[in-house]
C-alpha atoms as a PDB file:
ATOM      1  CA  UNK A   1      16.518  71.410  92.325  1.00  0.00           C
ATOM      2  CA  UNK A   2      18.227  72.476  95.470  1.00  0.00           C
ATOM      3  CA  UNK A   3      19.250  76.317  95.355  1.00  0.00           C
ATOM      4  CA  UNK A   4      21.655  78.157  97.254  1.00  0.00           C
ATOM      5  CA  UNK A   5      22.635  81.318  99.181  1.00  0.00           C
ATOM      6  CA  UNK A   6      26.589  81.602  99.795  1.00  0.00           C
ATOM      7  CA  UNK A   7      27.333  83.676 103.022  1.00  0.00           C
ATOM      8  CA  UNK A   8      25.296  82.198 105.724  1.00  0.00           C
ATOM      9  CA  UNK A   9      24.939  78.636 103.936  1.00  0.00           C
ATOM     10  CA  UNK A  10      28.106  77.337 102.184  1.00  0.00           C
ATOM     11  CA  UNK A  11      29.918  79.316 104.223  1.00  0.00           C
ATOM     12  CA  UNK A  12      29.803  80.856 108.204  1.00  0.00           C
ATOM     13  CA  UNK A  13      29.393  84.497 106.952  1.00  0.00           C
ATOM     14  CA  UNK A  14      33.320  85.061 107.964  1.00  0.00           C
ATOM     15  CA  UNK A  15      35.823  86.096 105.154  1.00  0.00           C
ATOM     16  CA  UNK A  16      39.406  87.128 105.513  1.00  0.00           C
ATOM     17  CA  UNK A  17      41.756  88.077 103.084  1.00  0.00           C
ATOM     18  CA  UNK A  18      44.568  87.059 101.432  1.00  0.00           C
ATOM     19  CA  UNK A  19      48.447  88.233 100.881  1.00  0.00           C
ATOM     20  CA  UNK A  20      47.138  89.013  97.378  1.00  0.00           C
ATOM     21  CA  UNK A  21      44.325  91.489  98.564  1.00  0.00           C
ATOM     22  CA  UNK A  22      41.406  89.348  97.722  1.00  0.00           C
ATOM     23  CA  UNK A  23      38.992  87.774  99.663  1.00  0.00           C
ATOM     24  CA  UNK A  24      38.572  84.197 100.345  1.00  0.00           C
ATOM     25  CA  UNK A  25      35.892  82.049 102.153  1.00  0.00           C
ATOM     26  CA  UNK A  26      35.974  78.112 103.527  1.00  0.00           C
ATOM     27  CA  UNK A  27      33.878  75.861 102.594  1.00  0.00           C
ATOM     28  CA  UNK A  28      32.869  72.565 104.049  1.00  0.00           C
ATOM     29  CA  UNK A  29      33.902  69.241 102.439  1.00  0.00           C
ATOM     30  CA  UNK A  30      30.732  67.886 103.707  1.00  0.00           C
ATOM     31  CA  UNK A  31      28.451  70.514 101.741  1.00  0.00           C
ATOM     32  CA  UNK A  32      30.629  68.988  98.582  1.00  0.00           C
ATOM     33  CA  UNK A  33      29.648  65.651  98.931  1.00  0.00           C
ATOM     34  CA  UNK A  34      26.058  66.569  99.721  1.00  0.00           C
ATOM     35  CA  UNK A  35      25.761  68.506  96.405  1.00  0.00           C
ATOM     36  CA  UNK A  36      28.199  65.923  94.617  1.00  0.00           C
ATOM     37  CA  UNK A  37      25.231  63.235  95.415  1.00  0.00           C
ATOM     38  CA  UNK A  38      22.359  65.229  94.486  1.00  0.00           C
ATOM     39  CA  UNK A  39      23.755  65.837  90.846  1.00  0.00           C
ATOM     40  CA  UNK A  40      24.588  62.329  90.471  1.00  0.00           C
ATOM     41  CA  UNK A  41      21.189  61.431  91.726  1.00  0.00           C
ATOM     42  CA  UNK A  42      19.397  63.608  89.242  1.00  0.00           C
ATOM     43  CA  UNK A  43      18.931  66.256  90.748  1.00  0.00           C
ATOM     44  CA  UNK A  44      20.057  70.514  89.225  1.00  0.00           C
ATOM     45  CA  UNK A  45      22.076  72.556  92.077  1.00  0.00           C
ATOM     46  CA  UNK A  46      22.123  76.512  91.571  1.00  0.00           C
ATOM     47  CA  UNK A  47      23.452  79.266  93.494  1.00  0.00           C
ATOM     48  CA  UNK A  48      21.875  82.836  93.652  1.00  0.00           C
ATOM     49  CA  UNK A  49      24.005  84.848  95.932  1.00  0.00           C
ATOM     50  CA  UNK A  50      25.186  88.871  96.261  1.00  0.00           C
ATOM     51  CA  UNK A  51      28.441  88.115  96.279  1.00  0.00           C
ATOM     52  CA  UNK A  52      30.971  88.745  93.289  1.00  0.00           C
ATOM     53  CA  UNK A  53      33.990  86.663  93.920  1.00  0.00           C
ATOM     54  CA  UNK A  54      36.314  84.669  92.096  1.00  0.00           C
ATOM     55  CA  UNK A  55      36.201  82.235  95.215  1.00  0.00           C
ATOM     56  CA  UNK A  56      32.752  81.491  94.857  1.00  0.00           C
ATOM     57  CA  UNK A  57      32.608  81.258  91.034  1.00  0.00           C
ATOM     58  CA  UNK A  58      35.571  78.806  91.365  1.00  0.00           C
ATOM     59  CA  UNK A  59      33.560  76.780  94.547  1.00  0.00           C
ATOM     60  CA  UNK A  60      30.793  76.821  91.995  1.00  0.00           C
ATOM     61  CA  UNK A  61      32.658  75.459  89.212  1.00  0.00           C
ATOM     62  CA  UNK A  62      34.431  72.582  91.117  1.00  0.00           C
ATOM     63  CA  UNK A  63      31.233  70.996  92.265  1.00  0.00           C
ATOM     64  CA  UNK A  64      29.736  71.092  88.679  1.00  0.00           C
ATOM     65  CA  UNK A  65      26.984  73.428  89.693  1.00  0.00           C
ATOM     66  CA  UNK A  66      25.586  74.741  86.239  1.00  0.00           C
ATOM     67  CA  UNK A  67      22.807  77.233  87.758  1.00  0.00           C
ATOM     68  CA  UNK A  68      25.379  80.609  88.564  1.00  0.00           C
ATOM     69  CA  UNK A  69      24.106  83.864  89.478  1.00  0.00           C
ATOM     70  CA  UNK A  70      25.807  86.376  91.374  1.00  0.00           C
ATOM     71  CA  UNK A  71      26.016  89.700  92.154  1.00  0.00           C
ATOM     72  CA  UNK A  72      22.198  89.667  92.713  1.00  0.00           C
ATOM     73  CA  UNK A  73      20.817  91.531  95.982  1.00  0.00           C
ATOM     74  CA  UNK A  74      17.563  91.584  94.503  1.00  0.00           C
ATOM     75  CA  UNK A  75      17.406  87.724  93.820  1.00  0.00           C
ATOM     76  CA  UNK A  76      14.165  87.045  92.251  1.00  0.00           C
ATOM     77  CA  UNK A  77      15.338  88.503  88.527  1.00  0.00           C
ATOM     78  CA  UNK A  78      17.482  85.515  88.597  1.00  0.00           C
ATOM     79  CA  UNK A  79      15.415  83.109  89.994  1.00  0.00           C
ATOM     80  CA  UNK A  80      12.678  84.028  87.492  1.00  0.00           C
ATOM     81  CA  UNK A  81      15.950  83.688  85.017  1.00  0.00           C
ATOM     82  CA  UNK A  82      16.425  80.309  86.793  1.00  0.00           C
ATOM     83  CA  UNK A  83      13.329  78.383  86.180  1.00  0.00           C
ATOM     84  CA  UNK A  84      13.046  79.619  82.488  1.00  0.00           C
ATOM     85  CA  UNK A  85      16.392  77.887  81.953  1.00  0.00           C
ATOM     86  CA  UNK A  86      15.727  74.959  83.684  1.00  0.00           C
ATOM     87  CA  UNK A  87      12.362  74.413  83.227  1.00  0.00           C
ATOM     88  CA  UNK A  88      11.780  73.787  86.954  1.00  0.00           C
ATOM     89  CA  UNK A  89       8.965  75.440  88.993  1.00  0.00           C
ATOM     90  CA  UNK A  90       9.405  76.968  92.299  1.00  0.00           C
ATOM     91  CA  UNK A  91       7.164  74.054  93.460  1.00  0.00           C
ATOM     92  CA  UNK A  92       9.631  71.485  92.433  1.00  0.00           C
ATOM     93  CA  UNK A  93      12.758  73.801  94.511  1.00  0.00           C
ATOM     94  CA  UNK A  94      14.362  73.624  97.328  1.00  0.00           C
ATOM     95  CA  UNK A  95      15.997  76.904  98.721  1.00  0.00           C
ATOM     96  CA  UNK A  96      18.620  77.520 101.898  1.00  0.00           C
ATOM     97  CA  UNK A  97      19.371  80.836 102.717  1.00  0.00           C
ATOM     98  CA  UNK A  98      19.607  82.671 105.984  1.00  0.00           C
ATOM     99  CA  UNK A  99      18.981  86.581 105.476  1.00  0.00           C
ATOM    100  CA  UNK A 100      16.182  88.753 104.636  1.00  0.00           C
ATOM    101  CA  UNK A 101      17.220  89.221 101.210  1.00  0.00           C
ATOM    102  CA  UNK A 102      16.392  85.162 100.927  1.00  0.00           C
ATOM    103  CA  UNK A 103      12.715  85.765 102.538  1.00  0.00           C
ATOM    104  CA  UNK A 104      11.163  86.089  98.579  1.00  0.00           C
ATOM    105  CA  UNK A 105      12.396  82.762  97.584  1.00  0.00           C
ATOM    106  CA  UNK A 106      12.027  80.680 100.976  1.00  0.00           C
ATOM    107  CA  UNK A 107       8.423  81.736 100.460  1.00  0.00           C
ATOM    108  CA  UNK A 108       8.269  80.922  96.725  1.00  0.00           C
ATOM    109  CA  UNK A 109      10.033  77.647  96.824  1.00  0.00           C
ATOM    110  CA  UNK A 110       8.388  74.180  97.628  1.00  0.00           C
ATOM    111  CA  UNK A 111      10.605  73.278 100.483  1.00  0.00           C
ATOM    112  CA  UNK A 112      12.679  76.076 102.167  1.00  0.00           C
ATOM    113  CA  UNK A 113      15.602  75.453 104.573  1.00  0.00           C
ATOM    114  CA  UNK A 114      18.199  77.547 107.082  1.00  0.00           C
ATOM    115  CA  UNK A 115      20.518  77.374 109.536  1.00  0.00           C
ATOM    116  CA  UNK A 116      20.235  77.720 113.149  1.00  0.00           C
ATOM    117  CA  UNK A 117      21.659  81.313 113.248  1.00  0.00           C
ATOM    118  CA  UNK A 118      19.382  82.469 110.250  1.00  0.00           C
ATOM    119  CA  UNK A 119      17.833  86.197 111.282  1.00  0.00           C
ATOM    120  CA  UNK A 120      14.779  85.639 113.088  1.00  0.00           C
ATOM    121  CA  UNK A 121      12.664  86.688 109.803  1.00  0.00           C
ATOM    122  CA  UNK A 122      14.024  83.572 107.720  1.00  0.00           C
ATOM    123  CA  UNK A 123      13.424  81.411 110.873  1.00  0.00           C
ATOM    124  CA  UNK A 124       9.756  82.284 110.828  1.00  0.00           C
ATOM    125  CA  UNK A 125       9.468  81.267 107.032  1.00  0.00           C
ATOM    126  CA  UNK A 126      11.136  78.077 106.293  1.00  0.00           C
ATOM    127  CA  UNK A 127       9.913  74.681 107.483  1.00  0.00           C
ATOM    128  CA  UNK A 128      13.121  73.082 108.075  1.00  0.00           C
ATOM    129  CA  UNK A 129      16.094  74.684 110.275  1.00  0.00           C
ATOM    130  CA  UNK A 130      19.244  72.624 110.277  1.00  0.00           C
ATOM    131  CA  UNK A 131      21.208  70.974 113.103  1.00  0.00           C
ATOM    132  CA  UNK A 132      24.130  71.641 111.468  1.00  0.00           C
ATOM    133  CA  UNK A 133      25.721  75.464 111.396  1.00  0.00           C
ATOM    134  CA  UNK A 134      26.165  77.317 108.208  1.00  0.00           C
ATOM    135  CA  UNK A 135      29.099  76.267 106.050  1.00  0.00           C
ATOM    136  CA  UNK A 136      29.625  73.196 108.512  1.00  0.00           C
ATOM    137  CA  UNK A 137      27.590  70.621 107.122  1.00  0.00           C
ATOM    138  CA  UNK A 138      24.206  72.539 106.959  1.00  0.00           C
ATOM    139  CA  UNK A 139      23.857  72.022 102.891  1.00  0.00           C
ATOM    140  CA  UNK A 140      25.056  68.437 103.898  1.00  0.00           C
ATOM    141  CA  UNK A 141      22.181  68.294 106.181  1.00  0.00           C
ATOM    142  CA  UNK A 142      19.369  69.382 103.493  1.00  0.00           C
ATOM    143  CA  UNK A 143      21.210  67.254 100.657  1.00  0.00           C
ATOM    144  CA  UNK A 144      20.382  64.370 102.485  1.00  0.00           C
ATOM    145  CA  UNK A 145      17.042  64.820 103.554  1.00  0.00           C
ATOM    146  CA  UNK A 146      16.049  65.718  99.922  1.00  0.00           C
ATOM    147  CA  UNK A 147      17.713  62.396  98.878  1.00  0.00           C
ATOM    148  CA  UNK A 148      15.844  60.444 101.300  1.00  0.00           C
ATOM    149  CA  UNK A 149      12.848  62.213 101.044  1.00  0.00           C
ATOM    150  CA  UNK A 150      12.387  64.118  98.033  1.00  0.00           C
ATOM    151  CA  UNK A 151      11.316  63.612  94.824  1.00  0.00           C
ATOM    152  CA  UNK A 152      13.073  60.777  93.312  1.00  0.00           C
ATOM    153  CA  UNK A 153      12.481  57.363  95.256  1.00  0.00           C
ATOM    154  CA  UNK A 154      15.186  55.850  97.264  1.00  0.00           C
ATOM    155  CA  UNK A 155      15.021  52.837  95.052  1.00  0.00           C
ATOM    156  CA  UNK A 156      16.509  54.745  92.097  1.00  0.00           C
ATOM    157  CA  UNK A 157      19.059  56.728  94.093  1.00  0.00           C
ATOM    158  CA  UNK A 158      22.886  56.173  92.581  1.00  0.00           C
ATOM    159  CA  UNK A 159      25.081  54.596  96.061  1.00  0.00           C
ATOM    160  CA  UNK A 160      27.081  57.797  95.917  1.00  0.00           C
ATOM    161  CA  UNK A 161      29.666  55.734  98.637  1.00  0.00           C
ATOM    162  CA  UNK A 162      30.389  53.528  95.911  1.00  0.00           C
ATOM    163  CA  UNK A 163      30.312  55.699  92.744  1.00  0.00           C
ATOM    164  CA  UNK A 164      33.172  57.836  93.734  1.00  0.00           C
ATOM    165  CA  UNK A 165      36.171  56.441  95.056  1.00  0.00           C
ATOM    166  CA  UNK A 166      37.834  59.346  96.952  1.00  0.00           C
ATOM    167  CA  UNK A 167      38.393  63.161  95.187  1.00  0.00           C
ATOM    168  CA  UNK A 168      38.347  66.400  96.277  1.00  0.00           C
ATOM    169  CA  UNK A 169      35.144  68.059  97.491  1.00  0.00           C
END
């Protein structure tokens, strides 16, 4: 299972708001596909995040990621909530995030990624750091090295080029 932070992962940390008052974020087509191919390759996707937004919850929705929780500053209540649901352990996780709110599950995780602007705290805990900036490609980045290196072989992996031809992201 790969889990997610929002601000400072999926997206560059930057919101701006709309002619309707509400705030909005962009997201990276690249991150879609990444996440895309790990669910149809087996694996869960969740997102733990502080944010409560409607752009978020509909990002979420879009890609088919089941795992939601948000609102959550504190994040280990709902990553405790997380593995009871799944029935994954924190071994068997993957976890990007970039702040020190993250720090508690990059250390409980088995494999625990950031970006390259991450505060210097998350930078001294996770053993991979992305090329790729945040909400650029950086989920991208981790989707694929989990797919060629995690743990389901590259044998059984689904050709994701050829199982989808085209869609939105």
């Amino acid at each position: 299972m790969l889990v997610l932070d929002v601000d400072g992962i999926l997206t560059d940390c930057r919101l701006w708001m709309d002619s309707n008052g509400q705030w909005k974020r962009i997201y990276s087509v690249r991150d879609g596909v990444g996440i895309k191919a790990l669910l149809e390759n087996g694996y869960k996707v969740a997102i733990i995040t502080g944010a409560t937004a409607e752009d978020v919850r509909s990002r979420a929705k879009m890609l088919g990621i089941s795992y939601f929780y948000e609102g959550a500053l504190n994040k280990t209540p709902p990553f405790e909530d997380l593995q009871k649901q799944s029935g994954i352990l924190p071994s068997e996780m993957a976890y990007m995030g970039d702040d020190y709110f993250d720090v508690p599950l990059l250390k409980a995780v088995g494999f625990a990624a950031t970006v390259p602007d991450a505060m210097e705290e998350v930078l001294e805990t996770v053993q991979y750091v992305t090329k790729r900036p945040a909400g650029n490609g950086a989920v991208r980045e981790v989707a694929d090295f989990i797919l060629n290196y995690g743990f389901y072989s590259k044998e059984s992996r689904v050709d994701f080029t050829k199982s989808r031809a085209g869609g939105t992201q």
